[in-house]
N, C-alpha and C. Protein backbone atom coordinates (compact mmCIF):
# COMPACT_ATOMS: atom_id res chain seq x y z
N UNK A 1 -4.60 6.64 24.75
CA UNK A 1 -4.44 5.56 23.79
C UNK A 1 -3.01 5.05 23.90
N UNK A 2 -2.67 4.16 24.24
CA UNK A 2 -1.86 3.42 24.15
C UNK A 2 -1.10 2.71 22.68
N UNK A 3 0.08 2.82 22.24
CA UNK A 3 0.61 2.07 21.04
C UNK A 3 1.50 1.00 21.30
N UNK A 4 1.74 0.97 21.96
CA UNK A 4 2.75 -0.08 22.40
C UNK A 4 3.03 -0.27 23.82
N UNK A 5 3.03 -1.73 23.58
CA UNK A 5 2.95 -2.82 25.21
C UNK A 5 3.95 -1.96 26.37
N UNK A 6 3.50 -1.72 27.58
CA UNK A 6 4.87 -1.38 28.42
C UNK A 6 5.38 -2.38 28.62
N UNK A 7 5.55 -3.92 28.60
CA UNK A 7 7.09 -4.58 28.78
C UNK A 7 7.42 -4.22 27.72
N UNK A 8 9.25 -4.07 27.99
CA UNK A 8 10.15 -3.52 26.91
C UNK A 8 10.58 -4.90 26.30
N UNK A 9 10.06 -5.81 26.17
CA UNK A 9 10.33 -6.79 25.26
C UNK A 9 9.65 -6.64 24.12
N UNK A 10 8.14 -6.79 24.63
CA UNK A 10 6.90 -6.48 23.52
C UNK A 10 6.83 -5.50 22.75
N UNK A 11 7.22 -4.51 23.83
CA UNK A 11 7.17 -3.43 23.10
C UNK A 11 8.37 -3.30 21.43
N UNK A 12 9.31 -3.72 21.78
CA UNK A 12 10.51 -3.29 20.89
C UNK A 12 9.95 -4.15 20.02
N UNK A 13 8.83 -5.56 19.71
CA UNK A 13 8.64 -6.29 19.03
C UNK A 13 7.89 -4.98 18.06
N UNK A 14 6.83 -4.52 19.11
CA UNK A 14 5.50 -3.69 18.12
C UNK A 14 6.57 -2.53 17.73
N UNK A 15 7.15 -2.18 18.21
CA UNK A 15 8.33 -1.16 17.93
C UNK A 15 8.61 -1.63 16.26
N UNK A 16 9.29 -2.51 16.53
CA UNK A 16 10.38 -3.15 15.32
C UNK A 16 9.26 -3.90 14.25
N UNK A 17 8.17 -4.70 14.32
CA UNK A 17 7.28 -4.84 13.38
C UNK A 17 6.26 -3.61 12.86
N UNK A 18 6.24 -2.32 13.39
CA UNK A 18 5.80 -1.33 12.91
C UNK A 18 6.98 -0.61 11.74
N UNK A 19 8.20 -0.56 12.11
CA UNK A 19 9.78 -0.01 11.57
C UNK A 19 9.48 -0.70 10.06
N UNK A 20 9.47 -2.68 10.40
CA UNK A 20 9.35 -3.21 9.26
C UNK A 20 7.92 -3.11 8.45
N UNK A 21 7.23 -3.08 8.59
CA UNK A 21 5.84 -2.24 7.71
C UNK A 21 6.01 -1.32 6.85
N UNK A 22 6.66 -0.40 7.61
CA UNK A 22 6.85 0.97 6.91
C UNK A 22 7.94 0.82 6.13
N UNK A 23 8.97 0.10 6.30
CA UNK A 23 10.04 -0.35 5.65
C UNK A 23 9.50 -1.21 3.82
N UNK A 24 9.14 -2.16 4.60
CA UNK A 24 7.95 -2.88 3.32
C UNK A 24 7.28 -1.50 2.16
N UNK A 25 6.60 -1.20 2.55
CA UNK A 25 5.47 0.07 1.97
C UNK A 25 6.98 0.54 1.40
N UNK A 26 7.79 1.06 2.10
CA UNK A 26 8.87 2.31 1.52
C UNK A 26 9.14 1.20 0.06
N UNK A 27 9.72 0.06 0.62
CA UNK A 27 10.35 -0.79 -0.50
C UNK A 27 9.49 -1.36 -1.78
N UNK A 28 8.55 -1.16 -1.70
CA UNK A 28 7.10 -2.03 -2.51
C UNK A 28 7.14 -0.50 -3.27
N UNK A 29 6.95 0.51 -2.89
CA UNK A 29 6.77 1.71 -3.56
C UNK A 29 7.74 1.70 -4.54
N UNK A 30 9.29 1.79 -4.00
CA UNK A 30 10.42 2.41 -4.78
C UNK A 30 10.32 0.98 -6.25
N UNK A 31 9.66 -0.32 -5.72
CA UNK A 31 9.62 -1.07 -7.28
C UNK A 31 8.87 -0.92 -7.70
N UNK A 32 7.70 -0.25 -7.44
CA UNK A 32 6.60 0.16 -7.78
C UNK A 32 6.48 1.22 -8.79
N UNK A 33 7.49 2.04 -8.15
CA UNK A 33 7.77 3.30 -9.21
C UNK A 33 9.12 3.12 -10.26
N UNK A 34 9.87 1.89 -9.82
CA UNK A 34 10.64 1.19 -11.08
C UNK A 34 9.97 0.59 -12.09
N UNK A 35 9.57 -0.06 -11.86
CA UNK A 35 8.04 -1.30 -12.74
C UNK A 35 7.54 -0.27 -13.70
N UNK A 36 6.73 1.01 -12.81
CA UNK A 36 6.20 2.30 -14.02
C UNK A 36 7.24 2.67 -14.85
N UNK A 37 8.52 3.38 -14.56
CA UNK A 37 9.31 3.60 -15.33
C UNK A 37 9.71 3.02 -16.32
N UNK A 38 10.13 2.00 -15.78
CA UNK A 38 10.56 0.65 -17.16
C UNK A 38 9.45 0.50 -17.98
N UNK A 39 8.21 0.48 -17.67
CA UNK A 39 7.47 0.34 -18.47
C UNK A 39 6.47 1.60 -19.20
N UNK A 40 7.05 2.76 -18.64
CA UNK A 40 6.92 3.61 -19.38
C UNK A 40 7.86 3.78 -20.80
N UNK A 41 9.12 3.57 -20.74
CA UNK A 41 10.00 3.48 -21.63
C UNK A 41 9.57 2.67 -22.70
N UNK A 42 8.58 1.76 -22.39
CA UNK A 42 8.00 1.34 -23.59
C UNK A 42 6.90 2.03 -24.54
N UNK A 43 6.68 2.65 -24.67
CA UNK A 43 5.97 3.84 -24.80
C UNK A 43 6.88 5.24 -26.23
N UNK A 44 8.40 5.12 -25.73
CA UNK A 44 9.27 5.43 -26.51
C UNK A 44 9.00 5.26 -27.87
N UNK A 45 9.12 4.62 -28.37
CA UNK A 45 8.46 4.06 -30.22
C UNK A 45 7.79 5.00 -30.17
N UNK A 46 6.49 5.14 -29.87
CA UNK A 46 5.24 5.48 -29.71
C UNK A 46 5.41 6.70 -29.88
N UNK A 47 6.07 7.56 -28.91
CA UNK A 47 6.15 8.74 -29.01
C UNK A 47 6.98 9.22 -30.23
N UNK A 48 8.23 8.14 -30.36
CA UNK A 48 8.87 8.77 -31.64
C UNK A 48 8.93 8.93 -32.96
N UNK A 49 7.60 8.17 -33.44
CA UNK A 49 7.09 7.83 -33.95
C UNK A 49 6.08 8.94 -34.51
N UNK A 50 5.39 9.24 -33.53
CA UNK A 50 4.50 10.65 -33.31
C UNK A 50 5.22 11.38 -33.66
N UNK A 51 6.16 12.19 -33.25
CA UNK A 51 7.14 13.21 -33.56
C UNK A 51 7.60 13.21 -34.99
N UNK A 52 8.44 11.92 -35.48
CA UNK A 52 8.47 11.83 -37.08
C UNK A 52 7.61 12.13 -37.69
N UNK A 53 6.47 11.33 -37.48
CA UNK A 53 4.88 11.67 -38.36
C UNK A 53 4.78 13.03 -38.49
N UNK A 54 4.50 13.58 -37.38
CA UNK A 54 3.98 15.29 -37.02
C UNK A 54 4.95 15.61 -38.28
N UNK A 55 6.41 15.89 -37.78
CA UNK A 55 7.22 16.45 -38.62
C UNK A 55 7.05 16.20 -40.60
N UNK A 56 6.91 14.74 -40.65
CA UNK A 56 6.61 14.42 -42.15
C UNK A 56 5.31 15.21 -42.75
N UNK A 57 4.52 14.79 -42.25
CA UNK A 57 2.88 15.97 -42.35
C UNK A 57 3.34 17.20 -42.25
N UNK A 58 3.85 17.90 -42.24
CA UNK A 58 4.27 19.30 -42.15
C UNK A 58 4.91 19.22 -43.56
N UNK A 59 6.21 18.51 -43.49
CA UNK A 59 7.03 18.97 -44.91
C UNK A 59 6.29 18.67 -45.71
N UNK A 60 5.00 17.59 -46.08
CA UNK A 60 4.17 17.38 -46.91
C UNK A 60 3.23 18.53 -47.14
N UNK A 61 3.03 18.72 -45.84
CA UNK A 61 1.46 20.22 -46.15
C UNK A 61 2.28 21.49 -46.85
N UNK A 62 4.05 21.59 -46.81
CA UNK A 62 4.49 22.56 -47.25
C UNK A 62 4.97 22.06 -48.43
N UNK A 63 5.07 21.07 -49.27
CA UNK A 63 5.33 20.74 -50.42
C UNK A 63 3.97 20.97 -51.37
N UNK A 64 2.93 20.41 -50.36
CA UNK A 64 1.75 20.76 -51.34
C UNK A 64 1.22 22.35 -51.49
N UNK A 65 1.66 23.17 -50.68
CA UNK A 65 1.35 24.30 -50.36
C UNK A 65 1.92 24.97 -51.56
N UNK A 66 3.10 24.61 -51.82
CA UNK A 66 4.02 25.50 -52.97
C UNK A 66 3.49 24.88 -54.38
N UNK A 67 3.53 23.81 -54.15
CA UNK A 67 3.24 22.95 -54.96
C UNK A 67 1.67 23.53 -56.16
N UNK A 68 0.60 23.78 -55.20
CA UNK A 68 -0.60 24.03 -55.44
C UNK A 68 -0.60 25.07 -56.15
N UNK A 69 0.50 25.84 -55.96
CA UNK A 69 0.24 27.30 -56.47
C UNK A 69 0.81 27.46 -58.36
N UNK A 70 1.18 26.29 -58.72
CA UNK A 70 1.71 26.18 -59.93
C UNK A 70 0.69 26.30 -61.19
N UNK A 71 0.30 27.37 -61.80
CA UNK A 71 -1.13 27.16 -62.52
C UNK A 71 -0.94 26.41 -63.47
N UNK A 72 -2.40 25.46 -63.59
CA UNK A 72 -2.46 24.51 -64.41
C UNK A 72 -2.60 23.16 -64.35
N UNK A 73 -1.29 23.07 -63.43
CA UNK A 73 -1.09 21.52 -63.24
C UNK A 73 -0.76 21.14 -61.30
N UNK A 74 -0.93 22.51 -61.07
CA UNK A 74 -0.70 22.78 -59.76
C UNK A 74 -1.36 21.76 -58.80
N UNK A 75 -2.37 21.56 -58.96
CA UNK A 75 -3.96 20.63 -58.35
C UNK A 75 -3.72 19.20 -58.61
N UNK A 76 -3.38 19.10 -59.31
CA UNK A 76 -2.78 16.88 -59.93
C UNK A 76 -1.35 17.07 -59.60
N UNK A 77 -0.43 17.82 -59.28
CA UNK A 77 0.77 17.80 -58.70
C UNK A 77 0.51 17.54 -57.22
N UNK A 78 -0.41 18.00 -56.34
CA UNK A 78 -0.18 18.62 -54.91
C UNK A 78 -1.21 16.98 -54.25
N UNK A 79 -2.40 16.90 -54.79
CA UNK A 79 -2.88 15.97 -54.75
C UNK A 79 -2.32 14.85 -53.49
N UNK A 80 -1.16 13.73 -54.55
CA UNK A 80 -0.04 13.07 -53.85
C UNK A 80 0.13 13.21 -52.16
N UNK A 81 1.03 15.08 -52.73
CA UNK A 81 1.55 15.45 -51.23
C UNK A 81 0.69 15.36 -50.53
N UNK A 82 -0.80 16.05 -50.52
CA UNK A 82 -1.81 15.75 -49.87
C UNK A 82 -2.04 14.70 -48.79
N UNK A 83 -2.27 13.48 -50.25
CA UNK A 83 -2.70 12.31 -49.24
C UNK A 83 -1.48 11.65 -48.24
N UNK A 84 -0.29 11.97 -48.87
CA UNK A 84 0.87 11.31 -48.19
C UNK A 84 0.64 12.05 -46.53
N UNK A 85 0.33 13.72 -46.55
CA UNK A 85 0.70 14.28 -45.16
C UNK A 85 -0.71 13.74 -44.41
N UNK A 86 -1.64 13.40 -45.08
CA UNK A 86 -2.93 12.88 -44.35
C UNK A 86 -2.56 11.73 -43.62
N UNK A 87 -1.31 10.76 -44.37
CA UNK A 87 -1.59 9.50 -43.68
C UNK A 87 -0.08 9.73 -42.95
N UNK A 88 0.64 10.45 -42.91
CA UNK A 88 1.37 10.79 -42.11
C UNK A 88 1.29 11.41 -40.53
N UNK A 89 -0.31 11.68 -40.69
CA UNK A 89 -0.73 12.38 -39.30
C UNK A 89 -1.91 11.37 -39.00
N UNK A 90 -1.98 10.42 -39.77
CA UNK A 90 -2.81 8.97 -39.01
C UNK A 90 -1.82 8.70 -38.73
N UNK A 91 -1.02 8.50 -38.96
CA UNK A 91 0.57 7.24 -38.57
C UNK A 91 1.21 8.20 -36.99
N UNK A 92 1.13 9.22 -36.84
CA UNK A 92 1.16 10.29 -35.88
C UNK A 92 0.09 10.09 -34.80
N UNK A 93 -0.47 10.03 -34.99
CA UNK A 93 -1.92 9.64 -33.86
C UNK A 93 -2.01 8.57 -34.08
N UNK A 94 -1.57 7.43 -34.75
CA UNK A 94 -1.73 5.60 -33.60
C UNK A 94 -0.21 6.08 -32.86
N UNK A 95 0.89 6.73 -32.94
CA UNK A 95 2.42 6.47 -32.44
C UNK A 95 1.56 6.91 -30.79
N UNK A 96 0.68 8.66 -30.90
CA UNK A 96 0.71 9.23 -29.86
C UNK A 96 -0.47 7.83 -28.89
N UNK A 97 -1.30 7.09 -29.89
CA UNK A 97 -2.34 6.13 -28.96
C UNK A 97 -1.14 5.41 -28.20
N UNK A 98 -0.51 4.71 -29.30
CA UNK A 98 0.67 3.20 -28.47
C UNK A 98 1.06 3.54 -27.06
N UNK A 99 1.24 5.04 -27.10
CA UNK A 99 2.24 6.08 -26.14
C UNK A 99 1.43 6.08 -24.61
N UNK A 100 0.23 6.68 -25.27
CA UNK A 100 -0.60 6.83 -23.90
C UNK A 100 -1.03 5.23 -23.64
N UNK A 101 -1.58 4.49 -24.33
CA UNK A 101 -1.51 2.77 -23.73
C UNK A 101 -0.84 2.34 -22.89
N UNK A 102 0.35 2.00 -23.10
CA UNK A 102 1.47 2.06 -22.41
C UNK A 102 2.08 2.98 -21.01
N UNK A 103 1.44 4.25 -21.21
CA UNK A 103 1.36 4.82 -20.00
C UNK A 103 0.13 4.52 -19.29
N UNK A 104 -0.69 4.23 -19.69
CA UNK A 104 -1.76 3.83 -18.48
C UNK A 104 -1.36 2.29 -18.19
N UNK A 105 -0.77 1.48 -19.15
CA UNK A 105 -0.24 -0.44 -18.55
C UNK A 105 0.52 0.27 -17.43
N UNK A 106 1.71 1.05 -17.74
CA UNK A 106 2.76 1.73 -16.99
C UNK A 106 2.29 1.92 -15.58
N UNK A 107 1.24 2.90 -15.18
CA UNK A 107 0.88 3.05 -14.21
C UNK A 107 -0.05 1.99 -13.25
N UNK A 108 -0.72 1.12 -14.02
CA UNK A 108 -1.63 -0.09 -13.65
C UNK A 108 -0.35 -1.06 -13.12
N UNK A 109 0.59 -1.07 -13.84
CA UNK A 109 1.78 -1.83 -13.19
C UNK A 109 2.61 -1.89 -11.99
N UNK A 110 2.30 -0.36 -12.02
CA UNK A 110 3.61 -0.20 -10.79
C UNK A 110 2.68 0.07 -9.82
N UNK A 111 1.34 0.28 -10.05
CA UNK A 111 0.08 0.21 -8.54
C UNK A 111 0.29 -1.27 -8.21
N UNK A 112 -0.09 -2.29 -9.32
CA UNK A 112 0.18 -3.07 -8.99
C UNK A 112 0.98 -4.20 -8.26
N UNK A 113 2.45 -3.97 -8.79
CA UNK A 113 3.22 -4.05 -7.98
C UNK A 113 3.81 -3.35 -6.46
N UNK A 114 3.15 -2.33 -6.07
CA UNK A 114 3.14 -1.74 -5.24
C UNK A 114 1.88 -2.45 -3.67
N UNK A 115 0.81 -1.82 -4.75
CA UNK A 115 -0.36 -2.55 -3.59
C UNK A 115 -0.47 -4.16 -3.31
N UNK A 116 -0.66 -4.94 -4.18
CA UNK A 116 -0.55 -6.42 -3.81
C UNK A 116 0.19 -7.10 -2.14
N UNK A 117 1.51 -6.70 -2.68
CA UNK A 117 2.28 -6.82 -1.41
C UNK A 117 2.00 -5.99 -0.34
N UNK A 118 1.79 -5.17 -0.55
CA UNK A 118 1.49 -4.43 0.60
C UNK A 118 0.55 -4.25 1.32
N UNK A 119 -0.48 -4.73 0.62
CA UNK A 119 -1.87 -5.00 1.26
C UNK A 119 -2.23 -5.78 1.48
N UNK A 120 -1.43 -7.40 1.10
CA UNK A 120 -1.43 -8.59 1.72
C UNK A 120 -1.18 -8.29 3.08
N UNK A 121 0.70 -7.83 3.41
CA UNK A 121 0.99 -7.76 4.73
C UNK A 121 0.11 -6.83 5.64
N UNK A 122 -0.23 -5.78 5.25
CA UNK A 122 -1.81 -4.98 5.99
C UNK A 122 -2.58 -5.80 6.61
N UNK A 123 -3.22 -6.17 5.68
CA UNK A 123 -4.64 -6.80 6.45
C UNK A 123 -4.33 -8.04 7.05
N UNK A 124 -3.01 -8.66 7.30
CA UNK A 124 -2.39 -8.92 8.64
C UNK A 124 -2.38 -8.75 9.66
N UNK A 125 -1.17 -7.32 9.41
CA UNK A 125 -0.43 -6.91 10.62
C UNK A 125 -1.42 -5.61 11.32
N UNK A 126 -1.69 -5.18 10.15
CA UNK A 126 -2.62 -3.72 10.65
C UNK A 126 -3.80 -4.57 11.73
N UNK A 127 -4.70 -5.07 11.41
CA UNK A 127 -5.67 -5.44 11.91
C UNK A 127 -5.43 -6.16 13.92
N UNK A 128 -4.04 -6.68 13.79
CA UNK A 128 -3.22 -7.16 14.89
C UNK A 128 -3.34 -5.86 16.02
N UNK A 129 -2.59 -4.97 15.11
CA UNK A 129 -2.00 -3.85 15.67
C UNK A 129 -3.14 -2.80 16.14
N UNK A 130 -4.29 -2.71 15.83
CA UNK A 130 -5.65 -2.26 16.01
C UNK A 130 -6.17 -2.44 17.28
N UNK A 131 -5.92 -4.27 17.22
CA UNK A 131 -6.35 -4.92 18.36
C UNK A 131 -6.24 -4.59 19.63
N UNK A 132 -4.39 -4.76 19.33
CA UNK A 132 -3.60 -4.54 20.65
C UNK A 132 -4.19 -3.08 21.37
N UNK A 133 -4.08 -1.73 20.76
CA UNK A 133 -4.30 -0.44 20.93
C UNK A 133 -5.93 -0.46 20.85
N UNK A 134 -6.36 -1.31 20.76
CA UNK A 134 -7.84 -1.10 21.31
C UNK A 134 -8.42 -2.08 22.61
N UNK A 135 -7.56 -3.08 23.20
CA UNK A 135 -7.23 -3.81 24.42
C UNK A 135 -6.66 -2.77 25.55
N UNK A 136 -5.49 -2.56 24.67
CA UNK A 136 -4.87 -1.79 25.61
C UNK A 136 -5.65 -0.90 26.44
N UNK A 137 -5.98 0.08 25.38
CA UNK A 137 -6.56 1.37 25.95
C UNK A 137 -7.84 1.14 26.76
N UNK A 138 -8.47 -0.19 26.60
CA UNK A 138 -9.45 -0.20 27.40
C UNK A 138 -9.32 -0.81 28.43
N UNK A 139 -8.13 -1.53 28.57
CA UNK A 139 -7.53 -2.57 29.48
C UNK A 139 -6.87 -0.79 30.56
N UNK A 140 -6.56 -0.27 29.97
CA UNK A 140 -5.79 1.18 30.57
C UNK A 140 -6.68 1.22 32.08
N UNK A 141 -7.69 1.61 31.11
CA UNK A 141 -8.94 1.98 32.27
C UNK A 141 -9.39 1.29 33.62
N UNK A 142 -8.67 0.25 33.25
CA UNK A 142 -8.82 -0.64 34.46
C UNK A 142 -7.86 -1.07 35.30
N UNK A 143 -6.90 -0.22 34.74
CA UNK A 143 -5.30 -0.48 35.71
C UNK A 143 -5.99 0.36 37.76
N UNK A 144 -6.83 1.06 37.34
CA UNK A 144 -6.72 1.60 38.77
C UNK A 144 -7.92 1.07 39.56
N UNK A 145 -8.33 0.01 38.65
CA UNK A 145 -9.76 -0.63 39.18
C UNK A 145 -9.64 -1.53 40.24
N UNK A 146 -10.82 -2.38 40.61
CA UNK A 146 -10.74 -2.98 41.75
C UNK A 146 -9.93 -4.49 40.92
N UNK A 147 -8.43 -4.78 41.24
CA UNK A 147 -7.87 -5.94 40.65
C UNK A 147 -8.41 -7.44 40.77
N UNK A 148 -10.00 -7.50 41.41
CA UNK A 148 -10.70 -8.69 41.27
C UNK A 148 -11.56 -8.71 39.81
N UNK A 149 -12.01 -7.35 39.27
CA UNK A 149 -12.42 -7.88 37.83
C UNK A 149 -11.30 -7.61 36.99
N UNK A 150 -10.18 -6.79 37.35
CA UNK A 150 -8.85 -7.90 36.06
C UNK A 150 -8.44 -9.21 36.23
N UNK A 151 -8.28 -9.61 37.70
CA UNK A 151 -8.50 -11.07 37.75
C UNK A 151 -9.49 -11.94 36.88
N UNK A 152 -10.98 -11.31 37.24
CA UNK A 152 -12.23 -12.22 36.43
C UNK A 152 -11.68 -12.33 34.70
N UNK A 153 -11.19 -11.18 34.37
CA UNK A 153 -10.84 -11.34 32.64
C UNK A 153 -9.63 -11.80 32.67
N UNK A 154 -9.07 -12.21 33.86
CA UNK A 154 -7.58 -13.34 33.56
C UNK A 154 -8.37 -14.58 33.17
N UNK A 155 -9.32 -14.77 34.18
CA UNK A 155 -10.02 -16.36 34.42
C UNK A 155 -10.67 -16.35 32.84
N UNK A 156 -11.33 -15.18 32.05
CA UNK A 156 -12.08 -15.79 30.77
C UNK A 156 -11.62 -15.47 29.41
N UNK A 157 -9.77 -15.06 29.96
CA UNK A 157 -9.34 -14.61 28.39
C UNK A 157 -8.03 -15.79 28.65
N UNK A 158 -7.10 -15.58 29.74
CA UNK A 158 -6.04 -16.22 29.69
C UNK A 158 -6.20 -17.99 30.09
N UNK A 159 -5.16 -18.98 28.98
CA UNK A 159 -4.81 -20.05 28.86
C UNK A 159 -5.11 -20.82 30.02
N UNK A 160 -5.50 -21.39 30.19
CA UNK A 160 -5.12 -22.59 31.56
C UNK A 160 -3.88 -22.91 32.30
N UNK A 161 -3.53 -23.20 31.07
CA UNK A 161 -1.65 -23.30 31.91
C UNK A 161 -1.12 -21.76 32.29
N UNK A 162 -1.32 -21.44 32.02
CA UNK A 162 -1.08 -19.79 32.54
C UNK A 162 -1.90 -19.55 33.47
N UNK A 163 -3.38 -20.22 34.24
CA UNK A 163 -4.04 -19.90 35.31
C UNK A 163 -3.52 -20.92 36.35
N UNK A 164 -3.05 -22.25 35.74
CA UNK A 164 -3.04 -23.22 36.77
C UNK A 164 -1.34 -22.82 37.46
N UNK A 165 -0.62 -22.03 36.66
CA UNK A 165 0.53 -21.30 37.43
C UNK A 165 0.32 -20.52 38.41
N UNK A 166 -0.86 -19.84 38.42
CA UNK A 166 -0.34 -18.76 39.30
C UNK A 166 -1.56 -19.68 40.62
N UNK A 167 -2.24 -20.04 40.28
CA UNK A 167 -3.19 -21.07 41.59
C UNK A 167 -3.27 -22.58 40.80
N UNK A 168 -3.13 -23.83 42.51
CA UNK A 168 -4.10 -24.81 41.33
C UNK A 168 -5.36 -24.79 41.62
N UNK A 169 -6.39 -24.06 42.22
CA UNK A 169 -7.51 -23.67 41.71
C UNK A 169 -7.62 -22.36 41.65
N UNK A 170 -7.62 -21.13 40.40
CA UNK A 170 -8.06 -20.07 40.86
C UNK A 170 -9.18 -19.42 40.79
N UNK A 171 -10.05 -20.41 40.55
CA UNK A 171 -11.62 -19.72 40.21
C UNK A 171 -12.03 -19.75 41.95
N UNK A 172 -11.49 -20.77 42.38
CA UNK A 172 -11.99 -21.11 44.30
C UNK A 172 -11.14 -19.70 44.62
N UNK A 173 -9.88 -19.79 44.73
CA UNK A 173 -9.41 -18.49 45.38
C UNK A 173 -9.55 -17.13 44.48
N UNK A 174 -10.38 -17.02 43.31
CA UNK A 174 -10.55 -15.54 42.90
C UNK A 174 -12.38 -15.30 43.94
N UNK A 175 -13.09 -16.48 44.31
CA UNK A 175 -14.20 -16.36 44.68
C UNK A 175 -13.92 -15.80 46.34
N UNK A 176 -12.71 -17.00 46.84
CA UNK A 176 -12.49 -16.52 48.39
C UNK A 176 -11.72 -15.08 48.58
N UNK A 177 -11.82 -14.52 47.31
CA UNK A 177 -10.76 -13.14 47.31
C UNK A 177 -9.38 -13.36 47.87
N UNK A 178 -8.78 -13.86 47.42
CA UNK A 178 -7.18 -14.46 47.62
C UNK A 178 -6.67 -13.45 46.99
N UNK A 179 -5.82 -12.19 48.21
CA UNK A 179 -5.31 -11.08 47.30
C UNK A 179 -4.52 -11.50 46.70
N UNK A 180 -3.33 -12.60 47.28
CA UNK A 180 -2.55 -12.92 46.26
C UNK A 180 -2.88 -13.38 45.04
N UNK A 181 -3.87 -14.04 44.98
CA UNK A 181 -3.74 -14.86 43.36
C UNK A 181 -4.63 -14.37 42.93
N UNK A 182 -5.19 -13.52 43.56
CA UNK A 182 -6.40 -12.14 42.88
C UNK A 182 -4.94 -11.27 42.01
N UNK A 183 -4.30 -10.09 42.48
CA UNK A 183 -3.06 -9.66 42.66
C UNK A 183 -2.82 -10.33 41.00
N UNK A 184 -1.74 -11.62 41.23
CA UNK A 184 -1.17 -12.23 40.21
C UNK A 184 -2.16 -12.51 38.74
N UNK A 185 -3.67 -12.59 38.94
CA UNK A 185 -4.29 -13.01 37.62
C UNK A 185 -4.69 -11.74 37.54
N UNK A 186 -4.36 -10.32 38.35
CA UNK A 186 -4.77 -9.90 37.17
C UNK A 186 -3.59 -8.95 37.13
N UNK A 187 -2.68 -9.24 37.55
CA UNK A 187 -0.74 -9.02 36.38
C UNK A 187 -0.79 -9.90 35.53
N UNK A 188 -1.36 -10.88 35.09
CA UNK A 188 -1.02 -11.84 34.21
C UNK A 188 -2.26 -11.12 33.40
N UNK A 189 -3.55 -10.69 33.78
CA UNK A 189 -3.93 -10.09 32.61
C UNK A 189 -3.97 -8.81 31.99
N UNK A 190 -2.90 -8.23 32.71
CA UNK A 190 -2.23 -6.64 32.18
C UNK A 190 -1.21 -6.84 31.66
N UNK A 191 -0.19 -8.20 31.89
CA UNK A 191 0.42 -8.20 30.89
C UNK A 191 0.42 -8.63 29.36
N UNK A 192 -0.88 -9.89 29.52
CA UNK A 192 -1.63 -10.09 28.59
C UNK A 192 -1.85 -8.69 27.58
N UNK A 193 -2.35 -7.55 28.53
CA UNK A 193 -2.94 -6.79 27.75
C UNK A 193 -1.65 -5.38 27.13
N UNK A 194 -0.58 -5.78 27.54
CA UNK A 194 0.57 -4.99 27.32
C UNK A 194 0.62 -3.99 28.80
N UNK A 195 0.48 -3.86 29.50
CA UNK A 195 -0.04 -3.10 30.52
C UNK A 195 0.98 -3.45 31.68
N UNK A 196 1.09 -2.22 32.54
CA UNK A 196 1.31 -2.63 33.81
C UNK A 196 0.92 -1.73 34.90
N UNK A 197 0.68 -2.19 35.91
CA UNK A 197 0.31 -1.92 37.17
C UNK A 197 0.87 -0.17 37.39
């Protein structure tokens, strides 16, 4: 399998547009996982909020606790504390909901910002890069072949002006077996294919 073209021109291209891919992905991630952060911090309230509550519901369940034990009037004293620590631990569980909300926006965010870009440039460049390494490698196979059918796939893949260079007819001289311009179309279609002889 082949990954990259042997001219060292091409190559340093697939070289250096593979470098920048991975470069991209590295960089899309690191805002990706900024975006979550920052927007986890919103979430803060939420949690501190929770924590007060928790704490208030406690000193309430222990006011009514002492409270209760007063005979007589103990029961219409504690009452109050009661309902206060009840709604102190509703007010505690919406802080802990806001909290986790916010951590799941949090995380939907920074995927977001992460994948978009990055899977735009993918289904680009990846699909390119597939190509090449699946040409190549089959183009490979034919480096030691008879160079009249790499010629024939010069004649039905490569440009015109790129055939009428190397013959001005080369379909007549790929038929009269013209090693030379047999030879040349099919270097022109190994290099086409990243390849060389």
């Amino acid at each position: 399998m082949r990954l990259y073209a042997a001219a060292p021109a091409r190559g340093a291209r697939q070289v250096l547009g593979d470098l920048l891919l991975l470069a991209w992905i590295g960089a899309w991630a690191w805002a990706g996982r900024e975006v979550w952060a920052a927007t986890l911090e919103l979430g803060r309230p939420g949690r501190a909020t929770a924590g007060a509550a928790d704490d208030m519901a406690a000193r309430f369940h222990d006011v009514e606790g002492r409270i209760d034990g007063i005979p007589g009037v103990g029961d219409d004293l504690a009452a109050p504390f009661g309902g206060a620590a009840d709604a102190a631990e509703s007010l505690a569980e919406a802080g802990r909901s806001q909290a986790e909300t916010v951590a799941d926006v949090a995380l939907l965010a920074g995927l977001a910002v992460f994948l978009v870009p990055v899977l735009l440039v993918a289904v680009l460049y990846v699909p390119l890069r597939v190509r090449f390494v699946r040409r190549a490698s089959a183009g490979r196979r034919l480096v030691g072949a008879d160079p009249a059918l790499l010629a024939l796939r010069a004649l039905t893949n490569q440009p015109l002006g790129a055939l009428t260079r190397v013959s001005d007819d080369p379909v007549r001289a790929w038929r009269d077996d013209d090693p030379d311009v047999v030879r040349r179309l099919a270097d022109l279609e190994l290099r086409a294919l990243g390849l060389k002889r």
